[in-house]
C-alpha atoms as a PDB file:
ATOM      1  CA  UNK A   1      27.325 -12.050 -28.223  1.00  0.00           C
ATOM      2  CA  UNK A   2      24.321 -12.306 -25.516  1.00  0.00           C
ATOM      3  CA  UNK A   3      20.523 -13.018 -26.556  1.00  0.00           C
ATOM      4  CA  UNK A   4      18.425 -12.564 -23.270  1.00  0.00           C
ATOM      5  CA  UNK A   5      14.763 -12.544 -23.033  1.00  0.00           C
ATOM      6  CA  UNK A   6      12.701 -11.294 -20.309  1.00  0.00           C
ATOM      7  CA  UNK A   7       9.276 -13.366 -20.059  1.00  0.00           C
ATOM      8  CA  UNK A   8       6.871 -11.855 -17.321  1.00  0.00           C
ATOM      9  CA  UNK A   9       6.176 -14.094 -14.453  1.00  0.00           C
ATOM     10  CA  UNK A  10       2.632 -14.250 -15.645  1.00  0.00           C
ATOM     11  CA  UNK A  11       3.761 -15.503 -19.151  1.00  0.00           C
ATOM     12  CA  UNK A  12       6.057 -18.049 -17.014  1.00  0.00           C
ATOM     13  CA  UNK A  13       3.045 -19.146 -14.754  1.00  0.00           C
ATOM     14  CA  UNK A  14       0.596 -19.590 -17.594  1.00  0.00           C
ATOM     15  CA  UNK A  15       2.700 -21.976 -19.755  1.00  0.00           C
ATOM     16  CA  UNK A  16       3.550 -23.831 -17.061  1.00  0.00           C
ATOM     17  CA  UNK A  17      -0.056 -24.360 -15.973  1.00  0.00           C
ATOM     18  CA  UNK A  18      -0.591 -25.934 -19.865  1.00  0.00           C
ATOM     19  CA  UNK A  19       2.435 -27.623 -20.210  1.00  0.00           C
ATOM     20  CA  UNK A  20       3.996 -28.552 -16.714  1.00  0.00           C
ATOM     21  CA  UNK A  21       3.121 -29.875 -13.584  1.00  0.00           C
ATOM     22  CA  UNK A  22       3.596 -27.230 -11.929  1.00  0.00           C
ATOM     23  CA  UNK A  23       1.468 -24.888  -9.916  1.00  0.00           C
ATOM     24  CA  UNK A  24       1.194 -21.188  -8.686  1.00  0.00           C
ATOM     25  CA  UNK A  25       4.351 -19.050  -8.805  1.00  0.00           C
ATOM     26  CA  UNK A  26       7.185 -20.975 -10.584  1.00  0.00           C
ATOM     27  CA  UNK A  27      10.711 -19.825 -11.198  1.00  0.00           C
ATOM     28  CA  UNK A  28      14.102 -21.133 -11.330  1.00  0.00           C
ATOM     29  CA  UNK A  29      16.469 -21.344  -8.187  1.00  0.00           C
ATOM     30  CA  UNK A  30      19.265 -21.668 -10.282  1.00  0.00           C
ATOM     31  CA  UNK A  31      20.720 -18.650 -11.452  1.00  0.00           C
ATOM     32  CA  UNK A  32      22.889 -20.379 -14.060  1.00  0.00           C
ATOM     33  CA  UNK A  33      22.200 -23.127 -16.133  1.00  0.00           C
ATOM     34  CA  UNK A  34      24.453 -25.133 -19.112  1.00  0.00           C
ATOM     35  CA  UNK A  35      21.676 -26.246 -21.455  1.00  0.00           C
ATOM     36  CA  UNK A  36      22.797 -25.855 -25.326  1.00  0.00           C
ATOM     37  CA  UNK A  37      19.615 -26.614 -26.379  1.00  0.00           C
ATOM     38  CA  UNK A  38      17.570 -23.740 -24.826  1.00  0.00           C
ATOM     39  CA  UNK A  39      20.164 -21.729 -25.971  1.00  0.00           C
ATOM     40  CA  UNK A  40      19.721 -22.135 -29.357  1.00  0.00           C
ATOM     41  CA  UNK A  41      15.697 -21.813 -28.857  1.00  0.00           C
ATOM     42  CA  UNK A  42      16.485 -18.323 -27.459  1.00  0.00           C
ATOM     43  CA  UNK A  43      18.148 -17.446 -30.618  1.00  0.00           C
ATOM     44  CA  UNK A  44      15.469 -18.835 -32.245  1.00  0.00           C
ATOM     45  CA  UNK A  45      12.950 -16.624 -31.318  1.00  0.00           C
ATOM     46  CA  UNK A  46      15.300 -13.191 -31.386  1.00  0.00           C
ATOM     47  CA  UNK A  47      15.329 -14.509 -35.388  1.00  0.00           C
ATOM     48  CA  UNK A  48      12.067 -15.058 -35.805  1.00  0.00           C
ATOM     49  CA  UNK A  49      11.206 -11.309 -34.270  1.00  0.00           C
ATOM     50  CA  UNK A  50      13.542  -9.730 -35.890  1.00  0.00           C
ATOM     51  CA  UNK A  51      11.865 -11.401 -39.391  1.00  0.00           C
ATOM     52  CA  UNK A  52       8.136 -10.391 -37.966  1.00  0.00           C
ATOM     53  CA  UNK A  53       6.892 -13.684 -37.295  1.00  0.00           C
ATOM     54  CA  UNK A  54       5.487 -13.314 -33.959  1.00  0.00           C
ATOM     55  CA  UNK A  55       3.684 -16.913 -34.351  1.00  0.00           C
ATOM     56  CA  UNK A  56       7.025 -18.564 -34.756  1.00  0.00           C
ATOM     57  CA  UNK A  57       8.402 -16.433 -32.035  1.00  0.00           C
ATOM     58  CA  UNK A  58       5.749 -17.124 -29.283  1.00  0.00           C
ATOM     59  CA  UNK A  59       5.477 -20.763 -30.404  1.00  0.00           C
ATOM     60  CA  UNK A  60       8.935 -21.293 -29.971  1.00  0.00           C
ATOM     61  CA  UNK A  61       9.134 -19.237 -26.796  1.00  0.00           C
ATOM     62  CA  UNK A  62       6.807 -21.707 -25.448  1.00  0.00           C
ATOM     63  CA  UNK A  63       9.065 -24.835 -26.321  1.00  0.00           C
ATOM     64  CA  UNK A  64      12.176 -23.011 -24.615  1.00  0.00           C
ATOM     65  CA  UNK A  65      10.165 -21.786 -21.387  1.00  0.00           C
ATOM     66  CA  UNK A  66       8.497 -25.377 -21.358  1.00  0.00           C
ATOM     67  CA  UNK A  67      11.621 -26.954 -21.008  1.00  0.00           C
ATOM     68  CA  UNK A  68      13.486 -25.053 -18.815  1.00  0.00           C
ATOM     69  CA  UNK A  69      10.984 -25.479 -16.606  1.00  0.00           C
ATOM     70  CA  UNK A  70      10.696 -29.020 -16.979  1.00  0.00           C
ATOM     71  CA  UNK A  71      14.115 -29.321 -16.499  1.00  0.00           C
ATOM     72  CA  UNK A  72      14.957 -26.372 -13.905  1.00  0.00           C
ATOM     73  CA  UNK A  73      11.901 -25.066 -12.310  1.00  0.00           C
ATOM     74  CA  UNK A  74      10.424 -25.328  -9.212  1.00  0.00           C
ATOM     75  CA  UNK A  75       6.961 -23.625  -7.230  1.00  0.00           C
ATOM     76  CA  UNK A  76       8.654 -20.602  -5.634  1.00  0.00           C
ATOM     77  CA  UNK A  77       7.241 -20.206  -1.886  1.00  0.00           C
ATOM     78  CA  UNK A  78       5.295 -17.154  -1.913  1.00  0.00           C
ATOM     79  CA  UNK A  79       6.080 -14.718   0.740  1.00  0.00           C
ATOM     80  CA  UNK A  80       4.003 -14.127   3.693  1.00  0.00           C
ATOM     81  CA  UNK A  81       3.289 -10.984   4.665  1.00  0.00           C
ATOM     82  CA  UNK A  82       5.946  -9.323   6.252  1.00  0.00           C
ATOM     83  CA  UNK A  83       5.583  -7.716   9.790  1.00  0.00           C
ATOM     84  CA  UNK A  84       4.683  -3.807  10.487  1.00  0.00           C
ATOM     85  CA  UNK A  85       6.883  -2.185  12.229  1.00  0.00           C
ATOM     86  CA  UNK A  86       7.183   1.480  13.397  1.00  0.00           C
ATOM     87  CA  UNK A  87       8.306   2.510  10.158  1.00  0.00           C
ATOM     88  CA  UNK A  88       5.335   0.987   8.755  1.00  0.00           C
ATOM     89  CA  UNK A  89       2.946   2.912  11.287  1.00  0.00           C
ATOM     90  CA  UNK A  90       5.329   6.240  10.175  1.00  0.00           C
ATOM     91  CA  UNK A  91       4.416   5.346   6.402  1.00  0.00           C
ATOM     92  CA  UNK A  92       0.826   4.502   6.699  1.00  0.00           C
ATOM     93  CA  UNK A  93       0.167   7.641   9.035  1.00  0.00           C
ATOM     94  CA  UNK A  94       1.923   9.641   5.829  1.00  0.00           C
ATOM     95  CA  UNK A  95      -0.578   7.870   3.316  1.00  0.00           C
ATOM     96  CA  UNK A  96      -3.447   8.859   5.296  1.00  0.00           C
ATOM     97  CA  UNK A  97      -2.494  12.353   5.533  1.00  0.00           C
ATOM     98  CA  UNK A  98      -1.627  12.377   1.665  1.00  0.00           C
ATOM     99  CA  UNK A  99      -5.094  11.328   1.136  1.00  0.00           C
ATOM    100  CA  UNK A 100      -7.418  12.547   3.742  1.00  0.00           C
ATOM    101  CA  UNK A 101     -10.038  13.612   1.328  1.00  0.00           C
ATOM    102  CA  UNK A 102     -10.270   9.759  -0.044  1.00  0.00           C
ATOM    103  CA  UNK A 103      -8.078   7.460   2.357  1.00  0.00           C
ATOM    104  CA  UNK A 104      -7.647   4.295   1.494  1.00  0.00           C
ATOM    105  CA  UNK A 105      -9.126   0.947   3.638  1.00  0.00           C
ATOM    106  CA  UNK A 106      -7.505  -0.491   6.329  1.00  0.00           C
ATOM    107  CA  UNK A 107      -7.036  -4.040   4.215  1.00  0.00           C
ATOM    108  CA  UNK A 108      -6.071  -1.813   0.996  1.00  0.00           C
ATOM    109  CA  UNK A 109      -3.462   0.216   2.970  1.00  0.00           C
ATOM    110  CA  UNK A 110      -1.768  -3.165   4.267  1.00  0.00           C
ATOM    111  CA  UNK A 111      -1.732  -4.603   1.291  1.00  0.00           C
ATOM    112  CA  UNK A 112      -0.063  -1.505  -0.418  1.00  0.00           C
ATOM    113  CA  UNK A 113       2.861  -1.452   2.793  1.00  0.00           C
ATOM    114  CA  UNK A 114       3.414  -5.040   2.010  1.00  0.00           C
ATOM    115  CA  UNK A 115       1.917  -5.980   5.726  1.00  0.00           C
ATOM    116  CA  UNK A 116      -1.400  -7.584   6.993  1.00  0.00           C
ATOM    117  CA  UNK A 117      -4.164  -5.500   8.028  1.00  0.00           C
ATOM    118  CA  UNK A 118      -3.925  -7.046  11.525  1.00  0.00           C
ATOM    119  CA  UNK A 119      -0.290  -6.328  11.785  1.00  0.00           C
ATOM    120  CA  UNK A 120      -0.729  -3.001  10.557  1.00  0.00           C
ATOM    121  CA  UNK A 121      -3.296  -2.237  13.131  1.00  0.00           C
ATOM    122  CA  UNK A 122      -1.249  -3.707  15.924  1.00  0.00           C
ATOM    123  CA  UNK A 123       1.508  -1.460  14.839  1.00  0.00           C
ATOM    124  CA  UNK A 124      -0.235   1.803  14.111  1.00  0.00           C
ATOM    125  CA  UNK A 125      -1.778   1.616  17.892  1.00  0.00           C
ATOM    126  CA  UNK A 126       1.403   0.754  19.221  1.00  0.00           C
ATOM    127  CA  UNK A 127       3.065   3.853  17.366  1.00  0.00           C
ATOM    128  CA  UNK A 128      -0.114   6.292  17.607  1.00  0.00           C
ATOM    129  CA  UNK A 129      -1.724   4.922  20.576  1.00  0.00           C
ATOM    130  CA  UNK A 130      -5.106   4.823  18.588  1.00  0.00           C
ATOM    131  CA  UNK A 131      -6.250   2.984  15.335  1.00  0.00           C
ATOM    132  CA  UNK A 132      -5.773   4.331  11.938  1.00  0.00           C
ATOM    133  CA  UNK A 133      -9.549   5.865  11.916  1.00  0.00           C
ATOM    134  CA  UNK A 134      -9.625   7.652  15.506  1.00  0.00           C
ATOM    135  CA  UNK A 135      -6.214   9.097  13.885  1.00  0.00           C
ATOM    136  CA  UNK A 136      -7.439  10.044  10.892  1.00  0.00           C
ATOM    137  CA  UNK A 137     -10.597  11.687  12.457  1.00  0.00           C
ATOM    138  CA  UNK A 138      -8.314  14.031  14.609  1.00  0.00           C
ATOM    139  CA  UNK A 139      -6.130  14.961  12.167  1.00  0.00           C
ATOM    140  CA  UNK A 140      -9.178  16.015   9.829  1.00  0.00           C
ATOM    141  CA  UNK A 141     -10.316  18.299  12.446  1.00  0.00           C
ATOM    142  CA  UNK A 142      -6.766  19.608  13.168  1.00  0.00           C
ATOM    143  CA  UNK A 143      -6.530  20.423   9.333  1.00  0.00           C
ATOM    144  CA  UNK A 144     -10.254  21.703   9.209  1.00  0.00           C
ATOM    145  CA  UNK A 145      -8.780  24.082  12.552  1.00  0.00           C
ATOM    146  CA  UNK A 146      -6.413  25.269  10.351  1.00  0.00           C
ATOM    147  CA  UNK A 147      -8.312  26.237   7.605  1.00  0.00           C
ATOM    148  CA  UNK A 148     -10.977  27.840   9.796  1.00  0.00           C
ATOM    149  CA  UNK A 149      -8.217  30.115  11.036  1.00  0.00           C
ATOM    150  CA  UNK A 150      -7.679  31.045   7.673  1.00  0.00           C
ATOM    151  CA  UNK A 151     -11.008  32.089   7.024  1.00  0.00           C
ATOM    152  CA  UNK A 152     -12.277  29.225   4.893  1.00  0.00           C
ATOM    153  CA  UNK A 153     -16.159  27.959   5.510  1.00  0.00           C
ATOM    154  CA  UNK A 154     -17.052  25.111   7.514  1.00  0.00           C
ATOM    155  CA  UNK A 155     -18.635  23.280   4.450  1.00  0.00           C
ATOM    156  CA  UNK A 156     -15.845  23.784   2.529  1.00  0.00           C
ATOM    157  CA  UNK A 157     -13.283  22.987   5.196  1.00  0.00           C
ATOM    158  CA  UNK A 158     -15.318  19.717   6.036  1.00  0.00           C
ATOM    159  CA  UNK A 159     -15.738  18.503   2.413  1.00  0.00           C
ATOM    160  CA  UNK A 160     -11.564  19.341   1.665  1.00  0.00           C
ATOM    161  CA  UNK A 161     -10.923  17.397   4.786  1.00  0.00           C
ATOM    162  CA  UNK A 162     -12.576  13.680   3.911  1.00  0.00           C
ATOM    163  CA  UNK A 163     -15.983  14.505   6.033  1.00  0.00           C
ATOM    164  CA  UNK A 164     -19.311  13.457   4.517  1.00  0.00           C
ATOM    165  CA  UNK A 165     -20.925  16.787   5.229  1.00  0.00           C
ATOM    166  CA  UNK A 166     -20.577  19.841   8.132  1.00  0.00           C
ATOM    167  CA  UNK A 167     -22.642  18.008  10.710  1.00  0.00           C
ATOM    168  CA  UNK A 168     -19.703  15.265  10.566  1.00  0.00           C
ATOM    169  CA  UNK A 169     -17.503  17.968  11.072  1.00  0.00           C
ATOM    170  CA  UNK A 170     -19.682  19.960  13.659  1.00  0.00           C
ATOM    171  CA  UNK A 171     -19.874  16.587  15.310  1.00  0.00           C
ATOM    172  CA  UNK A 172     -15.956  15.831  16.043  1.00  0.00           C
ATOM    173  CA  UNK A 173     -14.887  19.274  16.102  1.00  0.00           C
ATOM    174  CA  UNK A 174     -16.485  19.471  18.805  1.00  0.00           C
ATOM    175  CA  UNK A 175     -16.095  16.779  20.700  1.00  0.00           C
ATOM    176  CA  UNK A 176     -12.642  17.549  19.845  1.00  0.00           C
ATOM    177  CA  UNK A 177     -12.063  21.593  19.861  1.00  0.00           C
ATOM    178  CA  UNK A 178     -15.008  21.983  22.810  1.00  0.00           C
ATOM    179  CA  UNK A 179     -17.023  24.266  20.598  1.00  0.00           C
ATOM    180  CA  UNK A 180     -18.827  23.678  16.751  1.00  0.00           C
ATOM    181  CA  UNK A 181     -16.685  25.411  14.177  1.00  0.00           C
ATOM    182  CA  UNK A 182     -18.945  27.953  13.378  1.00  0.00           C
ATOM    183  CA  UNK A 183     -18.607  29.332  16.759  1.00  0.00           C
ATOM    184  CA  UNK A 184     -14.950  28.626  16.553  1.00  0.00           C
ATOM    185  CA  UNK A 185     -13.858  30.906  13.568  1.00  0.00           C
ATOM    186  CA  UNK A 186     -16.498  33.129  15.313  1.00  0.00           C
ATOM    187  CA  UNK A 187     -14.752  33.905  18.328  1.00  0.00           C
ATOM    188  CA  UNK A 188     -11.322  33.397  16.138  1.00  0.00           C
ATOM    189  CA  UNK A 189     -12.119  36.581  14.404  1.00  0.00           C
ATOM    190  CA  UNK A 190     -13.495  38.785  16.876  1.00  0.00           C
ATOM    191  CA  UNK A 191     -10.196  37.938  18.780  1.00  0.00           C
ATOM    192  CA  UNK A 192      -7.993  38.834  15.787  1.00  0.00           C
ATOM    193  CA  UNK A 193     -10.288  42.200  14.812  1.00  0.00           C
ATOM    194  CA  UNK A 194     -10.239  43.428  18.709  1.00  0.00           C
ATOM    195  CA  UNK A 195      -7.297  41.580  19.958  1.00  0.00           C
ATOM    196  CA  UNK A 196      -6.519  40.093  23.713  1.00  0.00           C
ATOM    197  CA  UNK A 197      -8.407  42.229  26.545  1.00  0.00           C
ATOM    198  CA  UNK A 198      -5.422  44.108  28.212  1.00  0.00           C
ATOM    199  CA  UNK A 199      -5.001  42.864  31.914  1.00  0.00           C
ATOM    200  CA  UNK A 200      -6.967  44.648  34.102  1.00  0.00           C
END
């Protein structure tokens, strides 16, 4: 018969920090351990949960953690962050589109791909040939194109689209397009209610 239990690594941290010498993120590098003692502990507290006395079952929790780390821990090296590759630029370009309305920092995105901001940066350009924010800015006024086409307002195809207002839109979609969108889904529909001039 097994009795495991499953402390967090932020119950592991904190009783070492009161009871051990050791600092930061600490863990075990052994996987397997002969210690009779701490095996009876373990059992120990499974009996004193099962009887509902969570005092006696954290207290002695404490004793068993305390001594296996005493005994078998160690500060774990924390892990650096890891490099960005093209598949990182691929899945950062796919969180900003998920959520151009409300995108995410540049540090915040990083830290959610598991990479630096730096390295993230280095390999979005690489991948994109522009930063995350000139990318993001073009592909809000490629989505606001689209909606224009489909008839929807310039307000409401700037606000849907992340920009602070129309004139941010009128701004970049025309820098971008050549024309402001107004004129844009202008011209749009007089070309799709009178259709191409026939060549002359």
């Amino acid at each position: 018969m097994y009795a495991t239990l499953y402390p967090s690594a932020q119950v592991i941290n904190a009783i070492a920090a009161d009871t051990t010498g050791l600092r930061g993120t600490v863990g075990f590098t052994e996987t397997s351990v002969v210690d009779p003692y701490a095996a009876g502990l373990i059992r120990e507290v499974h009996r004193a949960a099962e009887e509902g006395n969570a005092l006696a079952a954290d207290t002695v929790l404490r004793v068993m953690v305390t001594r296996l780390l005493t005994r078998h821990g160690s500060i774990l090296p924390t892990p650096g962050p890891r490099a960005a590759g093209a598949r990182g630029a691929v899945r950062a370009r796919a969180v900003l589109e998920s959520r151009m309305a409300g995108p995410p920092t540049l540090e915040a995105l990083a830290t959610e791909l598991g990479t630096s901001p730096f390295a993230l940066l280095r390999a979005f350009k690489k991948q994109y040939g522009m930063p995350p924010h000139t990318w993001l800015t073009d592909a809000r006024v490629r989505r606001a194109r689209r909606m224009l086409d489909a008839g929807t307002a310039p307000a409401v195809a700037a606000a849907e689209v992340g920009f602070t207002d129309q004139p941010h839109l009128n701004r970049h979609f025309t820098r971008i397009v050549g024309v402001p969108p107004g004129a844009y889904q202008r011209e749009r529909a007089r070309t799709y209610k009178t259709g191409p001039e026939p060549p002359g």
